[in-house]
Protein backbone atom coordinates (compact mmCIF):
# COMPACT_ATOMS: atom_id res chain seq x y z
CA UNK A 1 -5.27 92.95 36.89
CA UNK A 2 -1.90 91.33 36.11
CA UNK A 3 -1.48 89.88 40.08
CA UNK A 4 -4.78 88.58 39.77
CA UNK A 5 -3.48 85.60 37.84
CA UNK A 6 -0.56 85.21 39.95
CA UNK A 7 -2.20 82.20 42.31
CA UNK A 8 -3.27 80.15 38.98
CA UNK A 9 -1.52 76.94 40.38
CA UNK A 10 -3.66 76.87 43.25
CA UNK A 11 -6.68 77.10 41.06
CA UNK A 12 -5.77 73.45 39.49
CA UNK A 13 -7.72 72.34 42.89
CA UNK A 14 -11.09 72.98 41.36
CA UNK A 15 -10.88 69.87 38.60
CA UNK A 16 -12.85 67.33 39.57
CA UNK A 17 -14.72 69.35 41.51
CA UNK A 18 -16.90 70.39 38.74
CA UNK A 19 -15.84 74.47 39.28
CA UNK A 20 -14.40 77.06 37.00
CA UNK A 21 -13.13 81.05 37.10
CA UNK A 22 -14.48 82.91 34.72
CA UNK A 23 -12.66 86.38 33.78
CA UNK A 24 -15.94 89.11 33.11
CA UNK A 25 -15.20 91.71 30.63
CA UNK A 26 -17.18 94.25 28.42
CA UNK A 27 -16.94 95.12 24.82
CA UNK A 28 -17.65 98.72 25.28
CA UNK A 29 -21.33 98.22 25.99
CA UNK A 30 -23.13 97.33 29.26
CA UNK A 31 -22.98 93.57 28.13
CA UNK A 32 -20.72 91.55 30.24
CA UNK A 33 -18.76 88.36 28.74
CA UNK A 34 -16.77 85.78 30.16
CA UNK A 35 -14.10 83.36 29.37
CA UNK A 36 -12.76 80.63 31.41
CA UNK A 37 -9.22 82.15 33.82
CA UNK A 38 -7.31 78.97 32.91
CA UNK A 39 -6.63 80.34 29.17
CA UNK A 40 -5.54 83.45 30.29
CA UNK A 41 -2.20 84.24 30.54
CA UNK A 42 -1.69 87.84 31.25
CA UNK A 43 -4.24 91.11 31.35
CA UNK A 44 -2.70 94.21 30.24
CA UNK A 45 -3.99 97.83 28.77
CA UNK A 46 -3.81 97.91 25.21
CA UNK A 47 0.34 98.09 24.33
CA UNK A 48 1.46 99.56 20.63
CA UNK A 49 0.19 97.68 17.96
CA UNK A 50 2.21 96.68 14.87
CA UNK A 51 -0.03 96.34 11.53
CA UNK A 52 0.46 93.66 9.34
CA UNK A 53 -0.38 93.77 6.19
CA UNK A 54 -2.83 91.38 4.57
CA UNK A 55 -4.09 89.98 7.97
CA UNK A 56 -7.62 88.89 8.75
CA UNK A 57 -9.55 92.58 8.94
CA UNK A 58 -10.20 91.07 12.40
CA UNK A 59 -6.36 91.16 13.40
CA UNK A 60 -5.80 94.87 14.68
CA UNK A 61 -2.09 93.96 14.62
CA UNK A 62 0.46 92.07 16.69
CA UNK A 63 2.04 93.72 19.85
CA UNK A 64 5.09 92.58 22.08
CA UNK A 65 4.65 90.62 25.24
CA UNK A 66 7.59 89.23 27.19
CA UNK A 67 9.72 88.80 24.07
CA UNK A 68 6.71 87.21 21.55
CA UNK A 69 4.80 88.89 18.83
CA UNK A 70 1.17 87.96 19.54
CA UNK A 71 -1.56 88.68 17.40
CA UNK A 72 -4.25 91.04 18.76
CA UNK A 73 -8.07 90.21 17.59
CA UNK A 74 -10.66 92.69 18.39
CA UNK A 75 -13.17 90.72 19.84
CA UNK A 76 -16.34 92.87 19.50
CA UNK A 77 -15.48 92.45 15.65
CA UNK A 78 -15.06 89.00 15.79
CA UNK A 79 -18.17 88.05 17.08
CA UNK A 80 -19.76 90.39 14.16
CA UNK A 81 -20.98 93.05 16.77
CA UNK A 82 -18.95 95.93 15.10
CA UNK A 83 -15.59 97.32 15.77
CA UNK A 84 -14.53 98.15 19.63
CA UNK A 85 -15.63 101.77 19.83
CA UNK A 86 -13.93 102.81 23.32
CA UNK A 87 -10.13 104.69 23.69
CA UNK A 88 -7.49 102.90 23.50
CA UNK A 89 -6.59 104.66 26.85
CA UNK A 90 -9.50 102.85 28.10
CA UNK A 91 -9.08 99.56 25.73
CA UNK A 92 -7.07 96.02 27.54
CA UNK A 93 -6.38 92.77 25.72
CA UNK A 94 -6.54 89.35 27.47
CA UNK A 95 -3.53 87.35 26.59
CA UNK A 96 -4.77 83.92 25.84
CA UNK A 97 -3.55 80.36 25.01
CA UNK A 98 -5.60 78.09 22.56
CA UNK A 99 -4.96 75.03 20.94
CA UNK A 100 -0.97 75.85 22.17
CA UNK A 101 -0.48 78.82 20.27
CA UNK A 102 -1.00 82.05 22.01
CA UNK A 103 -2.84 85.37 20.60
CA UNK A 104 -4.55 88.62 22.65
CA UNK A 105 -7.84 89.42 22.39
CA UNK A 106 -9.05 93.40 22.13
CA UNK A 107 -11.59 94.40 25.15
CA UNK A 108 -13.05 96.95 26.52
CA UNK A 109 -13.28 96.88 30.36
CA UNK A 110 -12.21 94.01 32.35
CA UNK A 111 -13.77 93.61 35.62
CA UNK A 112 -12.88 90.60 37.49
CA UNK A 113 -12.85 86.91 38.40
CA UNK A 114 -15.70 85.13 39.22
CA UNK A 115 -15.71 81.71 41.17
CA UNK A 116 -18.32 78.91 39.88
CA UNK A 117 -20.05 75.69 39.58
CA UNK A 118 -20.46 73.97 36.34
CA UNK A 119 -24.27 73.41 36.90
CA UNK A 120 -24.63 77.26 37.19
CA UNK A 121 -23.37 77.54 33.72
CA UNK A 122 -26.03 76.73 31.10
CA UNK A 123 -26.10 76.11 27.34
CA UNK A 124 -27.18 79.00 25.10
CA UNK A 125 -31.27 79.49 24.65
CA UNK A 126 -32.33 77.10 22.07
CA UNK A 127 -33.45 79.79 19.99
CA UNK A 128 -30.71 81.50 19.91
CA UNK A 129 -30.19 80.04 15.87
CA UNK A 130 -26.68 78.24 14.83
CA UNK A 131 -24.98 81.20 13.89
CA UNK A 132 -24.32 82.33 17.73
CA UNK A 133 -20.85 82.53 19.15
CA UNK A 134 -21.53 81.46 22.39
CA UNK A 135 -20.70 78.40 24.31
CA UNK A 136 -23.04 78.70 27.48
CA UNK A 137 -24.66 81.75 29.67
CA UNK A 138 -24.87 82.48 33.29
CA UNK A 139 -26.01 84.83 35.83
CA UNK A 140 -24.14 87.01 37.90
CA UNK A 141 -25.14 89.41 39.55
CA UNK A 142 -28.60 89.81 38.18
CA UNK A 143 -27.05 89.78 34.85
CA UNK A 144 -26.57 87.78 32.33
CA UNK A 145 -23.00 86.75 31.17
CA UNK A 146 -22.25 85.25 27.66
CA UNK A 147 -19.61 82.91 27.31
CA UNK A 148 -17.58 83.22 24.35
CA UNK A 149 -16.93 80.55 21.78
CA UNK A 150 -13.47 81.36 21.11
CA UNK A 151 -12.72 78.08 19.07
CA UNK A 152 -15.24 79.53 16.85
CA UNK A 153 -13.54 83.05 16.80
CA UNK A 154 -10.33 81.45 16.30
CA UNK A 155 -11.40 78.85 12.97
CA UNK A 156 -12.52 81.57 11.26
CA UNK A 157 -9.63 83.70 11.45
CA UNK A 158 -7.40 80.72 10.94
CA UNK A 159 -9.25 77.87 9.70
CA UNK A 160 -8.33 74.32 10.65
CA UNK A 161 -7.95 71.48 7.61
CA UNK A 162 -8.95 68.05 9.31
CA UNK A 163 -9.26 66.13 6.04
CA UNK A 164 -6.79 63.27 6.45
CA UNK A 165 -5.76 61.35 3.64
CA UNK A 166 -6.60 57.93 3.12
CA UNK A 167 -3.31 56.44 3.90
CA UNK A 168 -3.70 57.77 7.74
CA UNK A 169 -6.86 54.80 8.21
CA UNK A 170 -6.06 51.58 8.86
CA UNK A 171 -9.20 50.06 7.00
CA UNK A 172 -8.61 46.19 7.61
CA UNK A 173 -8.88 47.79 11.28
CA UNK A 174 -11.68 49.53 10.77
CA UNK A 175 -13.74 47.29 8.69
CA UNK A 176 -13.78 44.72 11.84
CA UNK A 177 -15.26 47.63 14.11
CA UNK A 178 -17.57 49.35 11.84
CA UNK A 179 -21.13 50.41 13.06
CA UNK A 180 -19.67 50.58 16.69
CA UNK A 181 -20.05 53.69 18.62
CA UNK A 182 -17.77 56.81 19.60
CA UNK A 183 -19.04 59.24 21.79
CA UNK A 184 -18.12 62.82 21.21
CA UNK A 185 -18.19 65.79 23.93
CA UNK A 186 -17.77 69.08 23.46
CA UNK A 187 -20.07 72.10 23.71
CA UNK A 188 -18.86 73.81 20.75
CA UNK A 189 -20.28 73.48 17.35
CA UNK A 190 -17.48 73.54 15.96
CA UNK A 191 -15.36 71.32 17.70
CA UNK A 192 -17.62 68.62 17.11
CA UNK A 193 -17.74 69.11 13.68
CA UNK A 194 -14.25 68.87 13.22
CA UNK A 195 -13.97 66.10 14.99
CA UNK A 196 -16.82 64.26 12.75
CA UNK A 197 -14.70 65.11 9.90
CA UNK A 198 -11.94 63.00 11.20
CA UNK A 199 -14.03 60.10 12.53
CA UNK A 200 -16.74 59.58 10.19
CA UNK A 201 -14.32 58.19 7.33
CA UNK A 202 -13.53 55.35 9.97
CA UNK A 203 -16.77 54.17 9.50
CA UNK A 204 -17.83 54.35 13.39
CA UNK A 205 -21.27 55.68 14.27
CA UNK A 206 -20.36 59.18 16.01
CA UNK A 207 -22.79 60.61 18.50
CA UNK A 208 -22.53 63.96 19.98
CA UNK A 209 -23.27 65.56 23.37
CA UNK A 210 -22.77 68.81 23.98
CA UNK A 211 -21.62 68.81 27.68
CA UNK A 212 -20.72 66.29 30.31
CA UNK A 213 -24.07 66.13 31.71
CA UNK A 214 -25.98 64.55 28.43
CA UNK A 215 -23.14 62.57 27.96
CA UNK A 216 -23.19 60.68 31.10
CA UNK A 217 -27.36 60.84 31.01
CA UNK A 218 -26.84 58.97 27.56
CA UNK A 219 -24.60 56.40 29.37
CA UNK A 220 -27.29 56.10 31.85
CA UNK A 221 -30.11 55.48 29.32
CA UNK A 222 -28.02 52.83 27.70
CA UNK A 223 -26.99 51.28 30.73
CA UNK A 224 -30.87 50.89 31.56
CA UNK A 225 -31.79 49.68 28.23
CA UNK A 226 -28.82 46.65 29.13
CA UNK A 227 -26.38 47.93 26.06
CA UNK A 228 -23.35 45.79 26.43
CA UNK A 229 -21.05 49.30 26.49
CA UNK A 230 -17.66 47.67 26.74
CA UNK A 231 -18.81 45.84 23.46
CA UNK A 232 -20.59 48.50 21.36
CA UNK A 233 -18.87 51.94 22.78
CA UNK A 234 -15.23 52.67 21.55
CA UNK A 235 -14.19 55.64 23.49
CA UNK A 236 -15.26 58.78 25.00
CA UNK A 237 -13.62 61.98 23.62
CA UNK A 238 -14.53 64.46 25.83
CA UNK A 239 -13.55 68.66 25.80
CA UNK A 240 -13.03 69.91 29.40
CA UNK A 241 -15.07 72.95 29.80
CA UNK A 242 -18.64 72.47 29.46
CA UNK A 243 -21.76 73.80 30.91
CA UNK A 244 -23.32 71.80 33.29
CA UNK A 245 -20.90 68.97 33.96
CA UNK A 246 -17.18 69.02 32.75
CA UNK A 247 -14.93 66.75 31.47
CA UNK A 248 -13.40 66.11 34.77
CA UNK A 249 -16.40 64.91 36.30
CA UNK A 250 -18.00 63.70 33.62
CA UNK A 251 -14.46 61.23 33.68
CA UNK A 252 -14.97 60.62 37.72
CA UNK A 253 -18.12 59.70 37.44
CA UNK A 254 -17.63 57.22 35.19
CA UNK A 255 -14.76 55.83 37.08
CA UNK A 256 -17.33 55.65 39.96
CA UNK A 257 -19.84 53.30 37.92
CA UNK A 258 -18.83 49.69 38.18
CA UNK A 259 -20.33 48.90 34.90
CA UNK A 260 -18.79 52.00 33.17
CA UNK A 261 -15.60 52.07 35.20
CA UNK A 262 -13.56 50.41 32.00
CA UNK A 263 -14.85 52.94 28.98
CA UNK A 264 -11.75 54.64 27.68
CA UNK A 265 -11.91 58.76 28.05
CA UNK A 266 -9.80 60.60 26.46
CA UNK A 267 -9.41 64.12 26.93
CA UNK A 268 -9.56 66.44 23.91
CA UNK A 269 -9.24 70.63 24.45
CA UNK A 270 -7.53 73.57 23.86
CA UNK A 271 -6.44 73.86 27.14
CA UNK A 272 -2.98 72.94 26.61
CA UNK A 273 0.41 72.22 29.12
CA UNK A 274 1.56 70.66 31.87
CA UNK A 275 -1.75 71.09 33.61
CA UNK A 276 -3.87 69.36 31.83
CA UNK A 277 -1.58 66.28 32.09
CA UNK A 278 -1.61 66.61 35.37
CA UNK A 279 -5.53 66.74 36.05
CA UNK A 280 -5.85 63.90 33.39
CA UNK A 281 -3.64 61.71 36.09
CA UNK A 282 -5.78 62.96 38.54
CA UNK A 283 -9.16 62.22 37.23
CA UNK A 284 -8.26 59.09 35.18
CA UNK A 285 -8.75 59.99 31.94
CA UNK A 286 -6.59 57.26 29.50
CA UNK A 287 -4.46 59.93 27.66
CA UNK A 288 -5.10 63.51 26.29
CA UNK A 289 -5.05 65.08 22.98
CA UNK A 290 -4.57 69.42 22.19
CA UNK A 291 -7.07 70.53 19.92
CA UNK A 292 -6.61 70.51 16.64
CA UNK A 293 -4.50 67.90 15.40
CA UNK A 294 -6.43 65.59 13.17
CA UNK A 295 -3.88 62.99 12.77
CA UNK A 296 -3.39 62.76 16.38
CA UNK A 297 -6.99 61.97 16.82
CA UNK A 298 -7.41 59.55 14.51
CA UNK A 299 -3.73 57.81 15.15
CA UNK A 300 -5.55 57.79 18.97
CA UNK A 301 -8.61 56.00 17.91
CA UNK A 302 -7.24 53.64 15.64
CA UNK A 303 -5.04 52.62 18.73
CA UNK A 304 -7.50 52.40 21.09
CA UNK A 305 -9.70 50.08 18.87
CA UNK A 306 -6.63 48.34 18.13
CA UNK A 307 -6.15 47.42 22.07
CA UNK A 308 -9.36 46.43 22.49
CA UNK A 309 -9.71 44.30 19.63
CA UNK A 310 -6.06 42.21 19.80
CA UNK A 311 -5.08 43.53 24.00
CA UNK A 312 -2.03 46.19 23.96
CA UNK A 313 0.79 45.90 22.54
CA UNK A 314 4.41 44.70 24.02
């Protein structure tokens, strides 16, 4: 499974063209799950796992891989489904990069990579309550395929503080923009809440959308309704993968609207390294920002409004 990753750089070739790779696995059951190939570094069978003592009782230990200790999470656990029951002959881990720190996660079988479109991936049934920990769904196969909210997974093993004292706001700043909008992007709960915890102390209005395709719908509707957007809208901080429209094309189509061509996107994920840089260049995004780094964000924002408001700086 290892080689299977090998071609990754010619995957980059799908932003902007609103596709993904999902990697399918299994958590010992007949229930497959997915998570998106561009966060996986390596796949591997289950190596010798180190304890530690005191760890989160989802941590099974940490294991050696190409010189680094990485934590390994069992998964099933995680996600409050129960321990992994299968072998360890029969056990892998998916070597992962979040947020720019790296840590395995515990599987059971791991059974390839699947080629997409965005629109094929769809948010979780409505009724599905808040406690889920799934970004989106989709069909393969006949079957249907959970994708993981691993931001979720990995806040509650390690949660984030985004309270920011009140020293990082810039409130003569913000007093001469407050009530304007900031429009927020993600399809994980989380995320967004973390991010509200940043920007509602600014004073901005912050409105959510949880993927690329309500976002730009909401520009749309505003649009229509003859919102001066440039005037009342901020910035767009958008996540990358979403169901239904990314944050590559949610970015490109906005470039493509005359009257929404200006709006300043800014890219916000856990999809972290050169790559993302890259694509960011590619599909015009202003700048980019690794999830989580609360005083990045709000250092961002209070920069952006500063532009706007008094034109950039020498």
């Amino acid at each position: 499974m290892t080689g299977v990753l090998s071609t990754v750089d010619a995957r980059t070739q799908l932003v902007g063209q609103n596709r993904l790779e999902l990697l399918l696995f299994h958590l010992g059951g007949s229930q497959y799950f997915a998570i998106n190939v561009f966060k996986v570094q390596e796949v591997m069978r289950l190596p010798h796992l180190t304890k530690l003592p005191d760890c989160h009782p989802t941590v099974r230990g940490v294991c050696h891989v190409r010189g680094h200790s990485v934590p390994v999470v069992d998964l099933r656990q995680a996600i409050r489904m129960g321990k992994l029951g299968v072998d360890d002959e029969e056990a892998n881990i998916i070597v992962t990069e979040y947020n720019m720190t790296v840590q395995a996660f515990l599987v059971g079988g791991v059974d390839r990579i699947v080629n997409m479109n965005w629109s094929e991936i769809l948010p979780p049934p409505g009724g599905a309550g808040r406690q889920h920990y799934l970004t989106a769904i989709t069909r393969i196969d006949d079957r249907i395929v959970e994708i993981i909210d691993v931001e979720k997974v990995l806040a509650e093993i390690s949660p984030y503080n985004m309270q920011l004292e009140d020293d990082a706001f810039d409130r003569p700043l913000l007093d001469r923009v407050a009530g304007k909008k900031i429009l927020i992007v993600d399809d994980s709960s989380v995320a967004l809440g973390q991010m509200k915890q940043v920007l509602n102390p600014m004073g901005l209005e912050v409105i959510e959308a949880h993927n690329g395709l309500e976002a730009y719908q909401l520009l749309m509707h505003w649009k229509a309704e003859g919102m001066n957007i440039d005037e009342e809208l901020v910035m767009v901080i958008t996540d990358a993968e979403m169901p239904e429209m990314d944050g590559y094309m949610l970015t490109t189509e906005i470039r493509r609207d005359p009257e929404l061509k200006d709006i300043h996107v800014v890219l916000h994920t856990s999809l972290s390294g050169n790559f993302n840089k890259a694509m960011v260049e590619k599909v015009g995004c202003n700048g980019f920002l690794s999830k989580f780094k609360p005083h990045s964000l709000a250092e961002e924002v209070q920069r952006i409004i500063r532009e706007k408001l008094d034109g950039p700086s020498a």
